[in-house]
C-alpha atoms as a PDB file:
ATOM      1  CA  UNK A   1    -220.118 194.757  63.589  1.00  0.00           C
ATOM      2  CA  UNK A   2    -222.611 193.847  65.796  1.00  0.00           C
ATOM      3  CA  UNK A   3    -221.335 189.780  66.051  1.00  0.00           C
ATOM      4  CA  UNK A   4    -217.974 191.025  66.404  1.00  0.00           C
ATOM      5  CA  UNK A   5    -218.786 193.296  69.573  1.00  0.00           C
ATOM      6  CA  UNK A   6    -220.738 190.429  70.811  1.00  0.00           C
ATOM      7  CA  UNK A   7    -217.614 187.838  70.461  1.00  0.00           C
ATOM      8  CA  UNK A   8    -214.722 190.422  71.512  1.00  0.00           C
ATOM      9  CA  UNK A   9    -216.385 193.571  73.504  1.00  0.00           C
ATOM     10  CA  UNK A  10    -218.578 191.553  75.726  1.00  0.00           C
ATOM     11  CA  UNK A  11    -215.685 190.470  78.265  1.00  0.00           C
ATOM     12  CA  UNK A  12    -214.676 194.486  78.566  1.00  0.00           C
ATOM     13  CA  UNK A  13    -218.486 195.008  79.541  1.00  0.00           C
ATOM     14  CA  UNK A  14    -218.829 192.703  81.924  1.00  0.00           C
ATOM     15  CA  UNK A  15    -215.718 194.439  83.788  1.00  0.00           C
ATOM     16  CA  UNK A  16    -217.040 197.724  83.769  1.00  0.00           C
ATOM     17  CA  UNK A  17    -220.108 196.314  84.960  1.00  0.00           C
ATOM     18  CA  UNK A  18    -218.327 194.330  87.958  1.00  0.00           C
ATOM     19  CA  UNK A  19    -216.204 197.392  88.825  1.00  0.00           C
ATOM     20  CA  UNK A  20    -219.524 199.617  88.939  1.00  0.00           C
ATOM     21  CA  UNK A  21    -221.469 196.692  91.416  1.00  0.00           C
ATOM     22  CA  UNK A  22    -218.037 196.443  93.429  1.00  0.00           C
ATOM     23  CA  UNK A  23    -217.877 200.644  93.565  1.00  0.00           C
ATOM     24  CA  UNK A  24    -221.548 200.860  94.512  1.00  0.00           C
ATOM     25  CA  UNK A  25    -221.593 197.847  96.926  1.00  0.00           C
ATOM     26  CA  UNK A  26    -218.674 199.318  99.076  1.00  0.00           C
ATOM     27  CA  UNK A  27    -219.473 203.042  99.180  1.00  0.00           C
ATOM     28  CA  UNK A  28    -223.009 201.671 100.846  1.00  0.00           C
ATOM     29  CA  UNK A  29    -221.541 198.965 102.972  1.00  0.00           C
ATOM     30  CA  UNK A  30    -218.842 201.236 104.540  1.00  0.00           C
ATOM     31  CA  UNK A  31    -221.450 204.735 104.740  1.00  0.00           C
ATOM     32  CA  UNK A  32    -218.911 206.365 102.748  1.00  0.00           C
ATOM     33  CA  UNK A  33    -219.635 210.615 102.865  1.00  0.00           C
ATOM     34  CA  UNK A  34    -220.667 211.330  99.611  1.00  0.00           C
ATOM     35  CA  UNK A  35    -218.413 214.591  99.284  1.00  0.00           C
ATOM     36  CA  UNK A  36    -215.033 211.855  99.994  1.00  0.00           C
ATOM     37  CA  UNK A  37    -216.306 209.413  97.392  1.00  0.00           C
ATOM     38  CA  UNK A  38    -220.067 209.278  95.728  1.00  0.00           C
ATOM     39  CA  UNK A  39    -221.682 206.197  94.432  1.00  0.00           C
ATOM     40  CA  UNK A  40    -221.901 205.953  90.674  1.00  0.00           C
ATOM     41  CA  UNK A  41    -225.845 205.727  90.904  1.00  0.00           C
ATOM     42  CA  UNK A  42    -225.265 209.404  92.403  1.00  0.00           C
ATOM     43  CA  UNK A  43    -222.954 210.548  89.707  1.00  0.00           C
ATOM     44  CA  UNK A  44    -225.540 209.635  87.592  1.00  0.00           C
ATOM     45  CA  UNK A  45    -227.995 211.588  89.216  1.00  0.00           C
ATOM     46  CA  UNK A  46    -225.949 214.354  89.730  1.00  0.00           C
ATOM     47  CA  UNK A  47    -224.907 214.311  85.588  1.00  0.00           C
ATOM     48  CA  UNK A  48    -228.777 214.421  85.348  1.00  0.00           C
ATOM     49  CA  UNK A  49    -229.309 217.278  87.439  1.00  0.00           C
ATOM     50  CA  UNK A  50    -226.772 219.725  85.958  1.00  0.00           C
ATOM     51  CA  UNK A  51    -226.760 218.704  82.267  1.00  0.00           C
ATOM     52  CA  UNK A  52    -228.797 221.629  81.395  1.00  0.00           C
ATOM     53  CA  UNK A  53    -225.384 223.891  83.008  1.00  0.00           C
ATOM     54  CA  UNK A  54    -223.195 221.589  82.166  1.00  0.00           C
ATOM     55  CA  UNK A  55    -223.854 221.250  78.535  1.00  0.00           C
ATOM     56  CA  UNK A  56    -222.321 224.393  77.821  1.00  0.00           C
ATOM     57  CA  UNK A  57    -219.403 223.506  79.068  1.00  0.00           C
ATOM     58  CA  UNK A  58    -219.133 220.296  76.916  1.00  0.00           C
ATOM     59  CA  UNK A  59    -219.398 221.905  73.611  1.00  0.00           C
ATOM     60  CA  UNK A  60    -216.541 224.540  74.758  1.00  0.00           C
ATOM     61  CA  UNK A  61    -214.531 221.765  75.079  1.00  0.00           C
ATOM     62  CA  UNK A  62    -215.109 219.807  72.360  1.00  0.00           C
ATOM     63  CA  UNK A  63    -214.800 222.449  69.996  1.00  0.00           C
ATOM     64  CA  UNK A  64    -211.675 223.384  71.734  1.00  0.00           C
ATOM     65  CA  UNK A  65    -210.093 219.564  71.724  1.00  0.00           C
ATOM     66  CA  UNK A  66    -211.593 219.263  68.085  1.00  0.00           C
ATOM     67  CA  UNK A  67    -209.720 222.329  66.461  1.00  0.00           C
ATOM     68  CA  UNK A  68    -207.286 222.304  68.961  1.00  0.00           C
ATOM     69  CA  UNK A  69    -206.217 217.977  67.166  1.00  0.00           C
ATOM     70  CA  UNK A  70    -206.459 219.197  63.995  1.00  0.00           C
ATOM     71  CA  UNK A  71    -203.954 222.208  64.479  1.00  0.00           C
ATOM     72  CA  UNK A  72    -201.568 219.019  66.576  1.00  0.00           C
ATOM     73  CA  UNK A  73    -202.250 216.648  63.742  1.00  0.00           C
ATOM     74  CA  UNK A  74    -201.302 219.139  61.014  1.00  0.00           C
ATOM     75  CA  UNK A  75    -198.514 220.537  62.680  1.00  0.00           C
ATOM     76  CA  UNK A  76    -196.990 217.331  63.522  1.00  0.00           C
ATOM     77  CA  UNK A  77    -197.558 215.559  60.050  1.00  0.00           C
ATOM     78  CA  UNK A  78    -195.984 218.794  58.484  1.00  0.00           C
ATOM     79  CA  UNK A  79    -192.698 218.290  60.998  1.00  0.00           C
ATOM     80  CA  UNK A  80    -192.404 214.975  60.565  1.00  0.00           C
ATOM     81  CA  UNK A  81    -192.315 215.180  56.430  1.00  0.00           C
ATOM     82  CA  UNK A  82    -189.885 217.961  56.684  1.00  0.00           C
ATOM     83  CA  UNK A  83    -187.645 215.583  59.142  1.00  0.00           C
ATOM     84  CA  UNK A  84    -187.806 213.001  56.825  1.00  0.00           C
ATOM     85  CA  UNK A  85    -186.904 214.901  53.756  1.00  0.00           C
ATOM     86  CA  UNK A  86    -183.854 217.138  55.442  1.00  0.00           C
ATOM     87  CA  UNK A  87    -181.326 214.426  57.326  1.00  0.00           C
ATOM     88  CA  UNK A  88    -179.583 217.465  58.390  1.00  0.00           C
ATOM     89  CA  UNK A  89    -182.792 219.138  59.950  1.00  0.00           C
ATOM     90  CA  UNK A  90    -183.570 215.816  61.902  1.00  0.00           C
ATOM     91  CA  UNK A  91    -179.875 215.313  63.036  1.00  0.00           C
ATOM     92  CA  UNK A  92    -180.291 218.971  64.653  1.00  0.00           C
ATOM     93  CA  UNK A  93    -184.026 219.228  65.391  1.00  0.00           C
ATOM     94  CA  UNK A  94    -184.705 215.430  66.940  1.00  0.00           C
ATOM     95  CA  UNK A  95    -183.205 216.015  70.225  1.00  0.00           C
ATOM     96  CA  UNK A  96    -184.897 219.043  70.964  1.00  0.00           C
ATOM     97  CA  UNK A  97    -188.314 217.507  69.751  1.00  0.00           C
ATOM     98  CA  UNK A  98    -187.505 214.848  72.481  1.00  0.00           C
ATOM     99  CA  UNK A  99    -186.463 217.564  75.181  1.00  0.00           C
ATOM    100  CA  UNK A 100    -190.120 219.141  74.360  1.00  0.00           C
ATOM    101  CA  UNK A 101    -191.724 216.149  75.863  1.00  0.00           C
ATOM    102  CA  UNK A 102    -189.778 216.638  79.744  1.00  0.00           C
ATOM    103  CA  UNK A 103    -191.623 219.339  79.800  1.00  0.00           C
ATOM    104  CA  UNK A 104    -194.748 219.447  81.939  1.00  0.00           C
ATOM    105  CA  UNK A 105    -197.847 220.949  80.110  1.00  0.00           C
ATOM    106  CA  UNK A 106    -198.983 222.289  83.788  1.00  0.00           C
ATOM    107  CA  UNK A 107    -195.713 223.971  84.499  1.00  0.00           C
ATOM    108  CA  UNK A 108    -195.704 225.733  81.172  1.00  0.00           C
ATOM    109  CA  UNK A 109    -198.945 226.674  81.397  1.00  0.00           C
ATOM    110  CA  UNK A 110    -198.318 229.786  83.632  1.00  0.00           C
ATOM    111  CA  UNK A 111    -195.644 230.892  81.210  1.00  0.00           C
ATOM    112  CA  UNK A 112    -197.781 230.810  78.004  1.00  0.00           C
ATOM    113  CA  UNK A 113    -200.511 232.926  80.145  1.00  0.00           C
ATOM    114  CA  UNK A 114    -197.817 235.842  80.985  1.00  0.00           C
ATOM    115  CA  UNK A 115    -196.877 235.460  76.537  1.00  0.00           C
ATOM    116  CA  UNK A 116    -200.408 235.201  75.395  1.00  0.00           C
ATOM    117  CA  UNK A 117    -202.647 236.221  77.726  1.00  0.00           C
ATOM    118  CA  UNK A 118    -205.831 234.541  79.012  1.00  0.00           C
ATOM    119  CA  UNK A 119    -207.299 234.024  75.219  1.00  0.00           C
ATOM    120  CA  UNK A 120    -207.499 231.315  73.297  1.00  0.00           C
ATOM    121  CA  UNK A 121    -204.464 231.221  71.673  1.00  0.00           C
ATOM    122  CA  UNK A 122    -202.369 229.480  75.051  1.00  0.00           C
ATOM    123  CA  UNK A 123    -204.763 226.874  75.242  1.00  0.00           C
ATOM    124  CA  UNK A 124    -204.355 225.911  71.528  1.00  0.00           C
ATOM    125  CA  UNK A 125    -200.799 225.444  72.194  1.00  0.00           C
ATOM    126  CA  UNK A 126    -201.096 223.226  75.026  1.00  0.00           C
ATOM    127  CA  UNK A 127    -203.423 220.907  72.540  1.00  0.00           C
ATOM    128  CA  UNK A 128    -200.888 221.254  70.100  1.00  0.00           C
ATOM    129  CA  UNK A 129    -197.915 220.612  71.995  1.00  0.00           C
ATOM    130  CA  UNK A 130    -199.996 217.411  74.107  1.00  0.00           C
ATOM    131  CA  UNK A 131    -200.885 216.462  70.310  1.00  0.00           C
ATOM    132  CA  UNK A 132    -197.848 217.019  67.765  1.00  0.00           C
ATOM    133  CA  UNK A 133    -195.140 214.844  69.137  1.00  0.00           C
ATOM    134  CA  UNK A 134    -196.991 211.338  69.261  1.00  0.00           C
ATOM    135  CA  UNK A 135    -197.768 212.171  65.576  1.00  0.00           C
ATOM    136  CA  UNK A 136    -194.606 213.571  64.790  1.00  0.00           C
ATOM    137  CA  UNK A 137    -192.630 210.519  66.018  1.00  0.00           C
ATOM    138  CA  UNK A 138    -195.152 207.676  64.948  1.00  0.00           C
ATOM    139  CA  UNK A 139    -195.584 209.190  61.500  1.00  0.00           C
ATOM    140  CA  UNK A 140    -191.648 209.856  61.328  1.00  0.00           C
ATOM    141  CA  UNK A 141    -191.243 206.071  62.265  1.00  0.00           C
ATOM    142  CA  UNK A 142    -193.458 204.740  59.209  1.00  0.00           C
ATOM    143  CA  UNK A 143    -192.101 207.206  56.486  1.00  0.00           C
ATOM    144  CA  UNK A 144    -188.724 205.680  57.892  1.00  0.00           C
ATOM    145  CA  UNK A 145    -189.417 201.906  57.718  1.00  0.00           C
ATOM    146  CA  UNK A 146    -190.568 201.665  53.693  1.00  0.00           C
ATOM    147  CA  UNK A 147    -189.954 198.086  52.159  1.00  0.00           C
ATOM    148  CA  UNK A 148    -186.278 198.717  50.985  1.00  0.00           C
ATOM    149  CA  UNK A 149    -186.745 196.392  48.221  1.00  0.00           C
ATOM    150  CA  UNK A 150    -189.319 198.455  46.869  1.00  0.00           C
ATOM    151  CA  UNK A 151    -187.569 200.902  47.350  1.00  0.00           C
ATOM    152  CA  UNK A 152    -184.662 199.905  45.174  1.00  0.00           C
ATOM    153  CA  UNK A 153    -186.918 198.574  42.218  1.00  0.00           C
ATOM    154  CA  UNK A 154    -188.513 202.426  42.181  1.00  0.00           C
ATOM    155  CA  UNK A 155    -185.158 203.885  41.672  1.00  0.00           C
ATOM    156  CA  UNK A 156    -184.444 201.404  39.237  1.00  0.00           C
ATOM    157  CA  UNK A 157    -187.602 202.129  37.752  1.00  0.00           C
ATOM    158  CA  UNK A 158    -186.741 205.582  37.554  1.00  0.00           C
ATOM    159  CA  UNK A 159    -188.963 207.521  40.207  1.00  0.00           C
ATOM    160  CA  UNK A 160    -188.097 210.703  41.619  1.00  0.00           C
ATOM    161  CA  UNK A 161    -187.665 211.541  45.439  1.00  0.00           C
ATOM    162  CA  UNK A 162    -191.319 213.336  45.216  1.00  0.00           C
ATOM    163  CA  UNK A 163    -193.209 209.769  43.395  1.00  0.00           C
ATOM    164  CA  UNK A 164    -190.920 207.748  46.025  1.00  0.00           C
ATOM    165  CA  UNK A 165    -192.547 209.859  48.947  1.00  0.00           C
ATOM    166  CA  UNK A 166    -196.439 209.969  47.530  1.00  0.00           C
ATOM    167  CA  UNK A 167    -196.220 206.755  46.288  1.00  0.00           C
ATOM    168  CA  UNK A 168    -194.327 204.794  48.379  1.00  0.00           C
ATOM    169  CA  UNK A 169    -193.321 205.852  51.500  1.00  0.00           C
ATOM    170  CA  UNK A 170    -196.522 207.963  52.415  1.00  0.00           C
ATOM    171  CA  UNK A 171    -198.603 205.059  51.880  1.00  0.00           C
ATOM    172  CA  UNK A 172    -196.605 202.644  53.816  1.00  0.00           C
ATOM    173  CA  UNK A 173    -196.570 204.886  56.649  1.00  0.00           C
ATOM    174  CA  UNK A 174    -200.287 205.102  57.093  1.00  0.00           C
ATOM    175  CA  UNK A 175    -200.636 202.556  59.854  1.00  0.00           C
ATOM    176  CA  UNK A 176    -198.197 204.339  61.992  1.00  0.00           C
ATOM    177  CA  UNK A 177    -199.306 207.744  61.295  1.00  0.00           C
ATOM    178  CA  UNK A 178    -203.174 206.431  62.660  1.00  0.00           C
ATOM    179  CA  UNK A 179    -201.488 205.102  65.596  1.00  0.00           C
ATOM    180  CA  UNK A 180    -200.408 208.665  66.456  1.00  0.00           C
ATOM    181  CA  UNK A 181    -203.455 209.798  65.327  1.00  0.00           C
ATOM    182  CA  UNK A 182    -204.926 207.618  68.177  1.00  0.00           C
ATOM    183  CA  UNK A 183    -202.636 208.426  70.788  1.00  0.00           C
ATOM    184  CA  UNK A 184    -203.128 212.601  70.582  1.00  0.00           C
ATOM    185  CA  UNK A 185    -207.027 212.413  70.035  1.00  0.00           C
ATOM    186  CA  UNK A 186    -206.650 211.166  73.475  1.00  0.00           C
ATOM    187  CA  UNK A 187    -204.401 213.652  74.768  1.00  0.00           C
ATOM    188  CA  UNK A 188    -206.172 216.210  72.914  1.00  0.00           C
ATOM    189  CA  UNK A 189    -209.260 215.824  75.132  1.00  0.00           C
ATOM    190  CA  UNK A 190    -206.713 216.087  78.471  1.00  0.00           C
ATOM    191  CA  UNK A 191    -205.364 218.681  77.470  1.00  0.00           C
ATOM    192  CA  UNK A 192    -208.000 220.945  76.404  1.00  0.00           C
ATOM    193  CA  UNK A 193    -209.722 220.094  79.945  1.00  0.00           C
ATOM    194  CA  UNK A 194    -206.371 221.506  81.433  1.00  0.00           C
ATOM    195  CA  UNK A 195    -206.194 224.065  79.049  1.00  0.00           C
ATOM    196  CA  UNK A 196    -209.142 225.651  80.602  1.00  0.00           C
ATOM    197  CA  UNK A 197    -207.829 226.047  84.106  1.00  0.00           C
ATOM    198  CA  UNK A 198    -206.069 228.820  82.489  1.00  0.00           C
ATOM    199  CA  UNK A 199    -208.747 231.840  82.856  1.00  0.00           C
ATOM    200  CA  UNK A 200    -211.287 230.537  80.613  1.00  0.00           C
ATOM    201  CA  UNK A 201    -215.035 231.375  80.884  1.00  0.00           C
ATOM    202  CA  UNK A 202    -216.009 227.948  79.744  1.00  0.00           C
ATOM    203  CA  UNK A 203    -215.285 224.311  79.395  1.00  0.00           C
ATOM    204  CA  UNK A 204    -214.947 221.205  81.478  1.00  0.00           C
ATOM    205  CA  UNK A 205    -212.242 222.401  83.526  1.00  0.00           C
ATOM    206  CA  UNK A 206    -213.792 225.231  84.364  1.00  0.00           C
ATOM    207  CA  UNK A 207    -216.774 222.988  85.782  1.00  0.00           C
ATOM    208  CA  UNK A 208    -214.301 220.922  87.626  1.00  0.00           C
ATOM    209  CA  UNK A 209    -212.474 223.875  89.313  1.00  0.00           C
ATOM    210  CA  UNK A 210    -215.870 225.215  90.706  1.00  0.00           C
ATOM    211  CA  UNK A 211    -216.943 221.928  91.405  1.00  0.00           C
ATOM    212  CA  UNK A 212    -213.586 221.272  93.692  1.00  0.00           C
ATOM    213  CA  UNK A 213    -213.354 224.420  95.420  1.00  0.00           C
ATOM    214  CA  UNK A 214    -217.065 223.901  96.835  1.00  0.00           C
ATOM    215  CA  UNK A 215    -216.813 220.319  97.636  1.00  0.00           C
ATOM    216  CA  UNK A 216    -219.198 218.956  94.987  1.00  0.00           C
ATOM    217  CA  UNK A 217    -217.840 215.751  94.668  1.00  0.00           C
ATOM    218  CA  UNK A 218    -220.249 213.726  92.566  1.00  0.00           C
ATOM    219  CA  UNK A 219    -220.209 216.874  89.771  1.00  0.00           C
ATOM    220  CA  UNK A 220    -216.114 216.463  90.180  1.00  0.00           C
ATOM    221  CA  UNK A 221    -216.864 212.612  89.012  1.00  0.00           C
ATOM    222  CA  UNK A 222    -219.223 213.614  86.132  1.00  0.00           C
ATOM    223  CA  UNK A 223    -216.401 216.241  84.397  1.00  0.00           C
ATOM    224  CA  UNK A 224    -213.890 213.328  85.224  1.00  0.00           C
ATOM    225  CA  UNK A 225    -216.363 210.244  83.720  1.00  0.00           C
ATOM    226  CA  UNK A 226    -217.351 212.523  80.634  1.00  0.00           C
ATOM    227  CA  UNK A 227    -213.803 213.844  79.866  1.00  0.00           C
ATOM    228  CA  UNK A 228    -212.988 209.792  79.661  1.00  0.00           C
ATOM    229  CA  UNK A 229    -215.886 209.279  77.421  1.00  0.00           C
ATOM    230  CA  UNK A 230    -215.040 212.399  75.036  1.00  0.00           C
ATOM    231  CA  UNK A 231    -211.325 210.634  75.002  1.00  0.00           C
ATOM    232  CA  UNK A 232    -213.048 207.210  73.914  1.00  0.00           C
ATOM    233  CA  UNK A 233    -215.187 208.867  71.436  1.00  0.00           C
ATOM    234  CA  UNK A 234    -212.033 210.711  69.779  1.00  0.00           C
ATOM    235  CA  UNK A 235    -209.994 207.263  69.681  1.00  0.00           C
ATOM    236  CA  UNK A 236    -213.279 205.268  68.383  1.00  0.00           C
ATOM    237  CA  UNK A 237    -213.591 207.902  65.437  1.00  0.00           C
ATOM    238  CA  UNK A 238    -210.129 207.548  64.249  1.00  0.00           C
ATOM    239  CA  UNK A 239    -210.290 203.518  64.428  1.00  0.00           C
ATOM    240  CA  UNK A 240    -213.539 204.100  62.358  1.00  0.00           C
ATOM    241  CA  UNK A 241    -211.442 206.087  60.301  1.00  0.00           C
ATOM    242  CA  UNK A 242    -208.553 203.365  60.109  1.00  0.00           C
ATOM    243  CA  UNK A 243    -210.826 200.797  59.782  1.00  0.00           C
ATOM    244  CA  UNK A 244    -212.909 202.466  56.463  1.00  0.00           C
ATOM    245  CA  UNK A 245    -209.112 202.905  55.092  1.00  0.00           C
ATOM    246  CA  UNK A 246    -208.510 199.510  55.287  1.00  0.00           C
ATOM    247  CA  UNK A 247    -211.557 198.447  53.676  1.00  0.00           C
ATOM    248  CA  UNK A 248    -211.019 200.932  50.679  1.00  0.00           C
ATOM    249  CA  UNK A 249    -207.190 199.696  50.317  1.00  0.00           C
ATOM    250  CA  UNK A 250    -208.659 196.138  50.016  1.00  0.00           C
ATOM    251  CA  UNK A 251    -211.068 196.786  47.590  1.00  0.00           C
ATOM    252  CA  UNK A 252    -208.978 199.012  45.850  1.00  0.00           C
ATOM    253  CA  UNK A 253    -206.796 196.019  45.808  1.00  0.00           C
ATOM    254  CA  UNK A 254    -209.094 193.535  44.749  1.00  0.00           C
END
């Protein structure tokens, strides 16, 4: 793993390294006010100085963006089969899951607090609706694109709808549905940082709003810089997760 970073990640490195020197060098060249734009070297310092505050506010979101994926994920796998199996239900339901997305999560925030309240439950939707529909519509995708060959030498074979789903089609499908799986562990990490500007007591967001209103720039950059990193970490896991899969087809193969 190791080699391969060396031969493939090495290039990506170097440009985070070069857009760090470049950010530095100009902030310091130019006297830039700190409160307009900070150096990195003081985010770091700043992310230093309030970690023992700000860790609080990291594990509120994580937890949140954590449960908050796994409600999206099952909730969008569950539409998705359902879609599949009723052609009537995705004929009528498929425009409306489309009509969902034109919907900005910050405009129907507001709504969900007057419905809900300022508990949890509001910001568990947002997660869910920021996480569902890439899974729903990557996952409906794969089930929908199974080898029709093998298909036809199943139902020669005899199998029933339910072996042609577990068997076949399910299984077929698994590269797309990790590529949705991707895609909303990303937004899931967004949106539970925007969940929060809804009331909460906790959380990144919270840290950013207080952070903004008092003109604390560099802590501004630290909730933006580890929000990004939480987002990489979620997308890294499920890649580990597609990766291990692979491996285990291929030996189950062999």
């Amino acid at each position: 793993m190791m080699k391969r970073f060396m031969e493939r990640g090495w290039r990506s490195v170097v440009a985070i390294l070069l857009v760090i020197v470049f950010w530095e060098s100009t902030v310091r060249i130019f006297s830039i006010e700190e409160w307009l734009l900070p150096t990195p070297s003081a985010i770091v310092r700043e992310l230093f100085a309030v970690w023992p505050t700000f860790y609080p506010h990291l594990l509120s979101t994580l937890l949140l963006a954590v449960l908050g994926f796994l409600i999206g994920a099952l909730f969008g796998l569950t539409v998705a089969m359902v879609l599949h199996s009723f052609d009537k239900v995705r004929e009528t339901i498929y425009p409306f899951l489309i009509l969902s997305q034109n919907i900005p999560i910050i405009v129907l925030a507001p709504l969900l607090v007057i419905w809900f309240g300022f508990g949890t439950l509001p910001k568990f939707i947002i997660i869910t609706i920021a996480c569902f529909f890439p899974i729903t519509i990557s996952t409906l995708g794969g089930l929908q694109q199974t080898n029709r060959e093998l298909s036809h030498y199943m139902l020669m074979m005899g199998a029933s709808k339910r072996e042609m789903f577990w068997k076949l089609e399910l299984p077929d499908a698994i590269p797309s549905i990790l590529s949705g799986l991707k895609i909303a562990a990303t937004y899931s990490v967004m949106a539970a940082v925007v969940s929060e500007w809804l009331g909460a007591q906790q959380g990144i967001g919270v840290f950013m709003t207080i952070a903004t209103s008092s003109y604390k720039t560099p802590r501004v950059f630290v909730a933006i810089i580890v929000t990004m990193l939480l987002s990489f970490l979620f997308f890294s896991v499920i890649l580990l997760i597609e990766k291990l899969l692979k491996r285990f087809v291929v030996r189950g193969g062999a």
